[in-house]
N, C-alpha and C. Protein backbone atom coordinates (compact mmCIF):
# COMPACT_ATOMS: atom_id res chain seq x y z
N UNK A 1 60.85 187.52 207.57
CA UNK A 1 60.80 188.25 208.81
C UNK A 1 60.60 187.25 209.95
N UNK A 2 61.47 187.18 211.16
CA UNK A 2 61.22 186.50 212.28
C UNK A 2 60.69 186.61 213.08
N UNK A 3 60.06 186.68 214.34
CA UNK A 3 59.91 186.66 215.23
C UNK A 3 60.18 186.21 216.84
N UNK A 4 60.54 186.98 217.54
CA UNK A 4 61.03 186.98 218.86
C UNK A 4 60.58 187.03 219.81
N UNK A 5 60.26 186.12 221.01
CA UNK A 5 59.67 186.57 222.20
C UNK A 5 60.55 186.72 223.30
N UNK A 6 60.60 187.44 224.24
CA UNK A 6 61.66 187.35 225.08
C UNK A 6 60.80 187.42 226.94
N UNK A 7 60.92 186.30 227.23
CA UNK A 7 59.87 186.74 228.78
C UNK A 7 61.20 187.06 229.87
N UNK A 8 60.78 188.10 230.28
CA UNK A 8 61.98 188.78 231.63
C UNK A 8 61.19 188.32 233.16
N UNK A 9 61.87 187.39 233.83
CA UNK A 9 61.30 186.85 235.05
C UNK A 9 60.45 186.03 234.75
N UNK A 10 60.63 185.44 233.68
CA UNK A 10 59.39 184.09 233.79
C UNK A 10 59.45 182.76 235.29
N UNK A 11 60.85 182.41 235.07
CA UNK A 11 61.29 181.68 236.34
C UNK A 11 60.59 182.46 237.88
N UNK A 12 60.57 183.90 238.17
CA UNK A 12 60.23 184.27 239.09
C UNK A 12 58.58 183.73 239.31
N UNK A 13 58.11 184.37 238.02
CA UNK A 13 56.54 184.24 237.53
C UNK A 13 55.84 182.38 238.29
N UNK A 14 56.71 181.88 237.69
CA UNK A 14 56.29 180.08 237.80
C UNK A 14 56.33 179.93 239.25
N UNK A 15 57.57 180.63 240.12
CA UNK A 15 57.49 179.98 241.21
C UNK A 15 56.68 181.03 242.23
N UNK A 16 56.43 182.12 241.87
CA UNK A 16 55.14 182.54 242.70
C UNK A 16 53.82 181.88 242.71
N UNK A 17 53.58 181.18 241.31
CA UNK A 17 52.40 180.29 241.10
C UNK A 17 52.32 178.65 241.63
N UNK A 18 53.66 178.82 241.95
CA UNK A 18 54.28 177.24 243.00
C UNK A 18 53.54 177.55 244.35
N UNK A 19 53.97 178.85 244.44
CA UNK A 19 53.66 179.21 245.83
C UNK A 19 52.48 180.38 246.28
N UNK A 20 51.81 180.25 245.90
CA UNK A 20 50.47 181.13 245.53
C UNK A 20 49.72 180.30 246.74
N UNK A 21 49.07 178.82 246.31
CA UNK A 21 48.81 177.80 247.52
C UNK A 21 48.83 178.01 248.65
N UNK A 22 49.83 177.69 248.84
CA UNK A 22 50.69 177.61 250.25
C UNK A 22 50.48 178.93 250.94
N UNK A 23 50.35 180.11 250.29
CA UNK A 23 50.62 181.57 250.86
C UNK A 23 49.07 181.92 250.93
N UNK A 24 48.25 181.14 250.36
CA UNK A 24 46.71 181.10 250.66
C UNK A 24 46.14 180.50 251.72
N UNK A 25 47.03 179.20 251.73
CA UNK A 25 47.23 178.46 252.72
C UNK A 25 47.14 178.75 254.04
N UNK A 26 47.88 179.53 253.86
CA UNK A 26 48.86 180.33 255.53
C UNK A 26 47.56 181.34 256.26
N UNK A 27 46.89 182.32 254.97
CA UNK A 27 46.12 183.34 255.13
C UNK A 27 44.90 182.82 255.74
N UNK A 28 44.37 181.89 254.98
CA UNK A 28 43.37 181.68 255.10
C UNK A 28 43.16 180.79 256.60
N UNK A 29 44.54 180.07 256.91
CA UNK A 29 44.30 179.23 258.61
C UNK A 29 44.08 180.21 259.55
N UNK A 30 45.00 181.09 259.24
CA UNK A 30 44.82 182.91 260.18
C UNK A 30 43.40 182.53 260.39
N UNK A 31 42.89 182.59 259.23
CA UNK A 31 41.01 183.64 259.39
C UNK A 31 40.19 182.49 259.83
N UNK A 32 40.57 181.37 259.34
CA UNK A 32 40.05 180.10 260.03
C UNK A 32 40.22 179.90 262.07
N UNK A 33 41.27 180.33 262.23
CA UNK A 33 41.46 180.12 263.67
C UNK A 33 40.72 181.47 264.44
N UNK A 34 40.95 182.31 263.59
CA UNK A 34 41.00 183.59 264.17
C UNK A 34 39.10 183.24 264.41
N UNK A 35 38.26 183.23 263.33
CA UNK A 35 36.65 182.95 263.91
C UNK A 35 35.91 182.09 264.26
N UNK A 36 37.06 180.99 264.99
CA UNK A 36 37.00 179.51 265.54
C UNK A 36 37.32 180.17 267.35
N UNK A 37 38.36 180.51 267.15
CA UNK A 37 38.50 181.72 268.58
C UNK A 37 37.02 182.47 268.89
N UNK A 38 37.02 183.27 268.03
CA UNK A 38 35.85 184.53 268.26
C UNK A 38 34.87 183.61 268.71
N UNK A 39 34.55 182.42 267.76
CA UNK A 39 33.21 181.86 268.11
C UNK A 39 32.87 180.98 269.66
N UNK A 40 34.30 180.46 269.73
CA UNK A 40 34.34 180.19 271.17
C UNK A 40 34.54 180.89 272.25
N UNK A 41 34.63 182.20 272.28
CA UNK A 41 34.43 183.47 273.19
C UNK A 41 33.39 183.42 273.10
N UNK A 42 32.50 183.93 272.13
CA UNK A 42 30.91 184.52 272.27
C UNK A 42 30.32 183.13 272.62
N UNK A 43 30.25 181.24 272.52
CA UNK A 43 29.75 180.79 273.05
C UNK A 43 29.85 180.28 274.72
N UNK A 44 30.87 180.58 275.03
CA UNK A 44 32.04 180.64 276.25
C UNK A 44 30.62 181.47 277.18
N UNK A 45 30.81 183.34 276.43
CA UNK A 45 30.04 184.15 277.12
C UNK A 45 28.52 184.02 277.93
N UNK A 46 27.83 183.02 276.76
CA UNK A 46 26.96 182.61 276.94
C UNK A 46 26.33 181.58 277.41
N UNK A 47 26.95 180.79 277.92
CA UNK A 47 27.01 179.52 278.73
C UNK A 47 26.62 180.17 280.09
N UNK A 48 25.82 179.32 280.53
CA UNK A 48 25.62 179.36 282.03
C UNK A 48 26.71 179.09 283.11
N UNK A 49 26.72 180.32 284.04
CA UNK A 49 27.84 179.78 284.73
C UNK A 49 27.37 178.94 286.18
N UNK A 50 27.05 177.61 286.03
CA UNK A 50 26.40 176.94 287.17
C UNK A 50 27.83 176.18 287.13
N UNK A 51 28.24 175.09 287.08
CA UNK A 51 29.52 174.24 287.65
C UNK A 51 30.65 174.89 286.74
N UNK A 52 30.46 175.59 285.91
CA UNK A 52 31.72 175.91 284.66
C UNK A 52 32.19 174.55 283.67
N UNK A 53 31.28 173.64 284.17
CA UNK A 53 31.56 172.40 283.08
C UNK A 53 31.37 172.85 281.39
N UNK A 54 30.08 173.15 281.02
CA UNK A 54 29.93 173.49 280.21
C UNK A 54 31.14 174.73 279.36
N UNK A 55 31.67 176.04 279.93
CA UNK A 55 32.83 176.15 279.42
C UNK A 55 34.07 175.89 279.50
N UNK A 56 34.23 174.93 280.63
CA UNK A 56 35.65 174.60 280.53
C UNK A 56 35.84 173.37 279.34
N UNK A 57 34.44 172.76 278.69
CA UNK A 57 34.41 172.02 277.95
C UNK A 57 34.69 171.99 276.65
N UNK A 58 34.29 173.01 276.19
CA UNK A 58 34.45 173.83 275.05
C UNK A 58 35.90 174.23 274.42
N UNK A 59 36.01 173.15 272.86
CA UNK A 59 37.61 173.00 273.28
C UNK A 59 37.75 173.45 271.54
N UNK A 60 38.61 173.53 271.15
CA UNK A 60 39.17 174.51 269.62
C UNK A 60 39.98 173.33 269.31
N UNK A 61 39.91 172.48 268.14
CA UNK A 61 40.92 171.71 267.95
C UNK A 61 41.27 172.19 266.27
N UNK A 62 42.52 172.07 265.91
CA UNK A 62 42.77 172.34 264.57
C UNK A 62 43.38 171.36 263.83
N UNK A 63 42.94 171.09 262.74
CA UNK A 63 44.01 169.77 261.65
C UNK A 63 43.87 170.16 260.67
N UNK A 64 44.85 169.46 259.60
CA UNK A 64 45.19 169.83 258.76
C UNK A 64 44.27 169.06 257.29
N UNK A 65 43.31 169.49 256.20
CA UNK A 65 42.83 168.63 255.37
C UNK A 65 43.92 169.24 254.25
N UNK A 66 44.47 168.07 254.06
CA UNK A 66 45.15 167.89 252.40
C UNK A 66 46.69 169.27 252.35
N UNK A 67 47.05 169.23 250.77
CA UNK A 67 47.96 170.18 250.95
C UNK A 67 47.44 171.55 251.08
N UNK A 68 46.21 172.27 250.30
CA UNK A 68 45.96 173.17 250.24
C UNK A 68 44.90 173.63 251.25
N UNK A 69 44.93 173.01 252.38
CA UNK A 69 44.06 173.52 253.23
C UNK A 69 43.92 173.49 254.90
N UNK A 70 43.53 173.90 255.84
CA UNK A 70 43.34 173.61 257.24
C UNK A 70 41.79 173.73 257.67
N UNK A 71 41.35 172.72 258.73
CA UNK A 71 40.34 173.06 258.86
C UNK A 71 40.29 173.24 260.63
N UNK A 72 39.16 173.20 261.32
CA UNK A 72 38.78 173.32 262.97
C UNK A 72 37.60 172.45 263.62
N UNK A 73 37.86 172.49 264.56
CA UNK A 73 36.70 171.62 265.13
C UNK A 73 36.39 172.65 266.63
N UNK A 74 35.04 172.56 266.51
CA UNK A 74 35.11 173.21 267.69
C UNK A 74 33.77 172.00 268.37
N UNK A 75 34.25 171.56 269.51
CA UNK A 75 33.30 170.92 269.79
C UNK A 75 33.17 171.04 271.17
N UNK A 76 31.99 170.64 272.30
CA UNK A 76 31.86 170.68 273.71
C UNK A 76 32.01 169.31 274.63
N UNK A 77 32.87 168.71 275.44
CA UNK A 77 33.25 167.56 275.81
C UNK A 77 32.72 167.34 277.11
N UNK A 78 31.64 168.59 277.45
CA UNK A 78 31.12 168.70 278.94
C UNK A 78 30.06 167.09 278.71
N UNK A 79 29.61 166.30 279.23
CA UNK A 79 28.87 165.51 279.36
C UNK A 79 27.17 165.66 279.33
N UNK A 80 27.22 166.80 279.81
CA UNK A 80 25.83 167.39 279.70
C UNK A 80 25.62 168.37 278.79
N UNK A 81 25.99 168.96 278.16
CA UNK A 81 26.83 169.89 277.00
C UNK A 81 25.34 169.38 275.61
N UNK A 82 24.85 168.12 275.55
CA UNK A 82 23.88 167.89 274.33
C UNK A 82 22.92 168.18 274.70
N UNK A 83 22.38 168.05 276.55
CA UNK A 83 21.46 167.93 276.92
C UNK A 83 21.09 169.25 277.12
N UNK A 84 22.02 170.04 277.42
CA UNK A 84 22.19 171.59 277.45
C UNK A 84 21.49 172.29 276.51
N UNK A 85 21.87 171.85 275.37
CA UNK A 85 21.48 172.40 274.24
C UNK A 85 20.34 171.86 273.15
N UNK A 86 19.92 170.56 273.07
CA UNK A 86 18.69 170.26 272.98
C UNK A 86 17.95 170.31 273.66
N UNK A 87 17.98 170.45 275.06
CA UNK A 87 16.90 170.09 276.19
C UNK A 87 16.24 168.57 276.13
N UNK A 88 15.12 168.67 277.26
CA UNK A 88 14.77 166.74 276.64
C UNK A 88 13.04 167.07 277.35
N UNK A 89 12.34 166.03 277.19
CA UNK A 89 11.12 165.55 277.42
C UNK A 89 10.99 165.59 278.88
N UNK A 90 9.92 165.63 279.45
CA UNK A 90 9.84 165.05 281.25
C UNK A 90 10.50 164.02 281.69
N UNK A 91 11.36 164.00 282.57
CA UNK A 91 12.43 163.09 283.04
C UNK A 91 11.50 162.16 284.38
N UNK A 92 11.32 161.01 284.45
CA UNK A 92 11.06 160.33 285.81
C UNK A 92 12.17 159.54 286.32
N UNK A 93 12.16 159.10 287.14
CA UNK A 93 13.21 157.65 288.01
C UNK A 93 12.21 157.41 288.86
N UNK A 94 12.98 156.72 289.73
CA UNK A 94 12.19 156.34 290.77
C UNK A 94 12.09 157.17 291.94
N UNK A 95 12.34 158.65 292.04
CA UNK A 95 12.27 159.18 292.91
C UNK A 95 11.01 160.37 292.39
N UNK A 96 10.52 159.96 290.87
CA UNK A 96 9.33 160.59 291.05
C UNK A 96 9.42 161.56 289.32
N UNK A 97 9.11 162.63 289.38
CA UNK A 97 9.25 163.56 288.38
C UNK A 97 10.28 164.72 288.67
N UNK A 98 11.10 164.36 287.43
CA UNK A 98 12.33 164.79 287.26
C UNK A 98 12.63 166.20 286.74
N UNK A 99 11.08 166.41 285.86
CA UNK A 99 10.79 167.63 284.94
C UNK A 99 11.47 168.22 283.74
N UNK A 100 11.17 168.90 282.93
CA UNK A 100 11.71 168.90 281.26
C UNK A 100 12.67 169.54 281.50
N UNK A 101 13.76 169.50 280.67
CA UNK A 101 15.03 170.38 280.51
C UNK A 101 14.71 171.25 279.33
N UNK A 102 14.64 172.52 279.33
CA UNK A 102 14.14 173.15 278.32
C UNK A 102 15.48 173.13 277.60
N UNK A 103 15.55 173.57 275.86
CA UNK A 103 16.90 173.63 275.20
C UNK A 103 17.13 175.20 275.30
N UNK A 104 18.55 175.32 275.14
CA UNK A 104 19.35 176.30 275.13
C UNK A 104 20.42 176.25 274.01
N UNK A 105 19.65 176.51 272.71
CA UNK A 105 20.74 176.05 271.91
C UNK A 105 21.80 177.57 271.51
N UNK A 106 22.97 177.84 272.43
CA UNK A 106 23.65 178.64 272.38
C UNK A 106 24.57 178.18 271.13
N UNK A 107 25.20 177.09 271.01
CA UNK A 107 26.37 176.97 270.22
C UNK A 107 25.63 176.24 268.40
N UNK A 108 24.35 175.71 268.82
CA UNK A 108 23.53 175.74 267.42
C UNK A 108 22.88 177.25 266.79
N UNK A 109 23.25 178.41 268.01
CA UNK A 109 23.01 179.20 267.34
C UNK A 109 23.58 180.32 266.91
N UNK A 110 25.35 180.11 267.34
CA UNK A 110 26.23 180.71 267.29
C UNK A 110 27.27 180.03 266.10
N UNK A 111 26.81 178.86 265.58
CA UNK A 111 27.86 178.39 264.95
C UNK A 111 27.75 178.73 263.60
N UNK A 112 26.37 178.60 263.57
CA UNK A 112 26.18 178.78 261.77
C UNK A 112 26.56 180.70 261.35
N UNK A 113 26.45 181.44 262.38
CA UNK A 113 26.76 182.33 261.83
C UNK A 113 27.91 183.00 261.70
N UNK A 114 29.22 182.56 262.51
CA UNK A 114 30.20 182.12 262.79
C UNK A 114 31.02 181.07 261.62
N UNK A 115 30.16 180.58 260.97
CA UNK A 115 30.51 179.56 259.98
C UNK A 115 29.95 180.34 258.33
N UNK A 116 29.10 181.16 258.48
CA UNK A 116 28.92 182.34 257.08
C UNK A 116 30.10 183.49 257.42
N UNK A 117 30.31 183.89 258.48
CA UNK A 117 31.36 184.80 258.43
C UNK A 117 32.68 184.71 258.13
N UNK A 118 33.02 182.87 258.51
CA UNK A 118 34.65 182.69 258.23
C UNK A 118 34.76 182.58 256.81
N UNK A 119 32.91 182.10 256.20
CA UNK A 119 33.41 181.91 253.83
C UNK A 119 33.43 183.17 253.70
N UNK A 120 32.87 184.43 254.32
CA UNK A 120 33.03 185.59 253.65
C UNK A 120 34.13 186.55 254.03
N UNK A 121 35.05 186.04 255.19
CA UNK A 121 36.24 186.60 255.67
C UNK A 121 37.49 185.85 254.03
N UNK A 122 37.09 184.23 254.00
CA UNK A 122 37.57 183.65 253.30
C UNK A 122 37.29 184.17 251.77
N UNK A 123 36.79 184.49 250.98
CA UNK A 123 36.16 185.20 250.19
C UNK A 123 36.89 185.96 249.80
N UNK A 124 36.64 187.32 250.91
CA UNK A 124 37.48 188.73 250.62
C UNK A 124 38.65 188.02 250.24
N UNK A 125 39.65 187.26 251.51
CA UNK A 125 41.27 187.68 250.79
C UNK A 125 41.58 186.70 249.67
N UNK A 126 40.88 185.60 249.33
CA UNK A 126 40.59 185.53 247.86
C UNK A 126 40.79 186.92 246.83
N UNK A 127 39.64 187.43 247.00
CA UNK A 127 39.50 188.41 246.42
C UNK A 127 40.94 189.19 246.00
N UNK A 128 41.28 189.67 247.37
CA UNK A 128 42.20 190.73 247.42
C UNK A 128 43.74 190.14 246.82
N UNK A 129 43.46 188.66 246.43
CA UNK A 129 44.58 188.03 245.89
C UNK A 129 44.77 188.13 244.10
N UNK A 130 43.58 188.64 243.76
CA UNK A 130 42.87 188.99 242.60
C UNK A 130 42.33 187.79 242.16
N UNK A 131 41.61 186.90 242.70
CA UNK A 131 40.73 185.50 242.27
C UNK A 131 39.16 186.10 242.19
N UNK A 132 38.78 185.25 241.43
CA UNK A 132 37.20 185.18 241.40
C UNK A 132 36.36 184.71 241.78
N UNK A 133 35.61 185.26 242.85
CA UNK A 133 34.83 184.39 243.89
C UNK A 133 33.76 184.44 244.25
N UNK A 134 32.88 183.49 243.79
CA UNK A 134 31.04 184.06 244.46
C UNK A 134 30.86 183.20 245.36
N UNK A 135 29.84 183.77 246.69
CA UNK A 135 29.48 182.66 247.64
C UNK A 135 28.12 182.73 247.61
N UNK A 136 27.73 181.24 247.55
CA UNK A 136 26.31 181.35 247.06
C UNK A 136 25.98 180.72 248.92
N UNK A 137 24.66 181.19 249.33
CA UNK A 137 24.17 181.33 250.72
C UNK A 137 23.52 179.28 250.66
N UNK A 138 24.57 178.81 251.78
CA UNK A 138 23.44 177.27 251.54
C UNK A 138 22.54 177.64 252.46
């Protein structure tokens, strides 16, 4: 007695798994840009509007890591933008006392949560791709 296997669309099968990546790829830069945006609105919002340095500073840059992935940068190029947000000690010169800059950490406190929402946006369409995915909280 013999036996027979016969696979119908295997060729189709292989090259969806060629391209599975790439189509994760695509999804996942969406959700990457998309709460790289959001996050620079809500820190945008919250910025003081004294010269508009501070948000016109505030800039979204995107590149590419490796084949299977994209990443973002969101960073602030205002000059005063660290001082903003750490604040500093009593300032003197020579014209006397300068006084403390208290911190305002808007974008240290907008990023990290902004940065749990894009692994669990990332997550779901995992998920919904039928993968297996736990996110453990760092």
């Amino acid at each position: 007695m013999s036996a027979r296997v016969v696979w119908d669309g295997l060729r189709e099968f292989y090259a969806d798994l060629r391209n599975l990546p790439a189509e994760l790829r695509g999804e996942a830069g969406v959700i990457v840009m998309t709460v790289a945006d959001e996050a620079r609105t809500a820190i945008r919002a919250e910025y003081a509007e004294k010269s508009g340095n501070l948000r016109k500073g505030l800039v979204v840059r995107r590149f590419e890591v490796g084949a299977y992935g994209a990443g973002v940068e969101i960073r602030n190029t205002a000059k005063h933008a660290w001082l903003y947000e750490h604040g500093s000690n009593t300032r003197r010169n020579r014209f006397g006392n300068r006084g403390k800059m208290p911190a305002n950490p808007v974008f240290g406190r907008i990023m990290p949560r902004k940065r749990r929402e894009m692994v669990q946006r990332l997550a779901a369409m995992m998920r919904a791709h039928g993968l297996t995915v736990t996110v453990h909280a760092a």
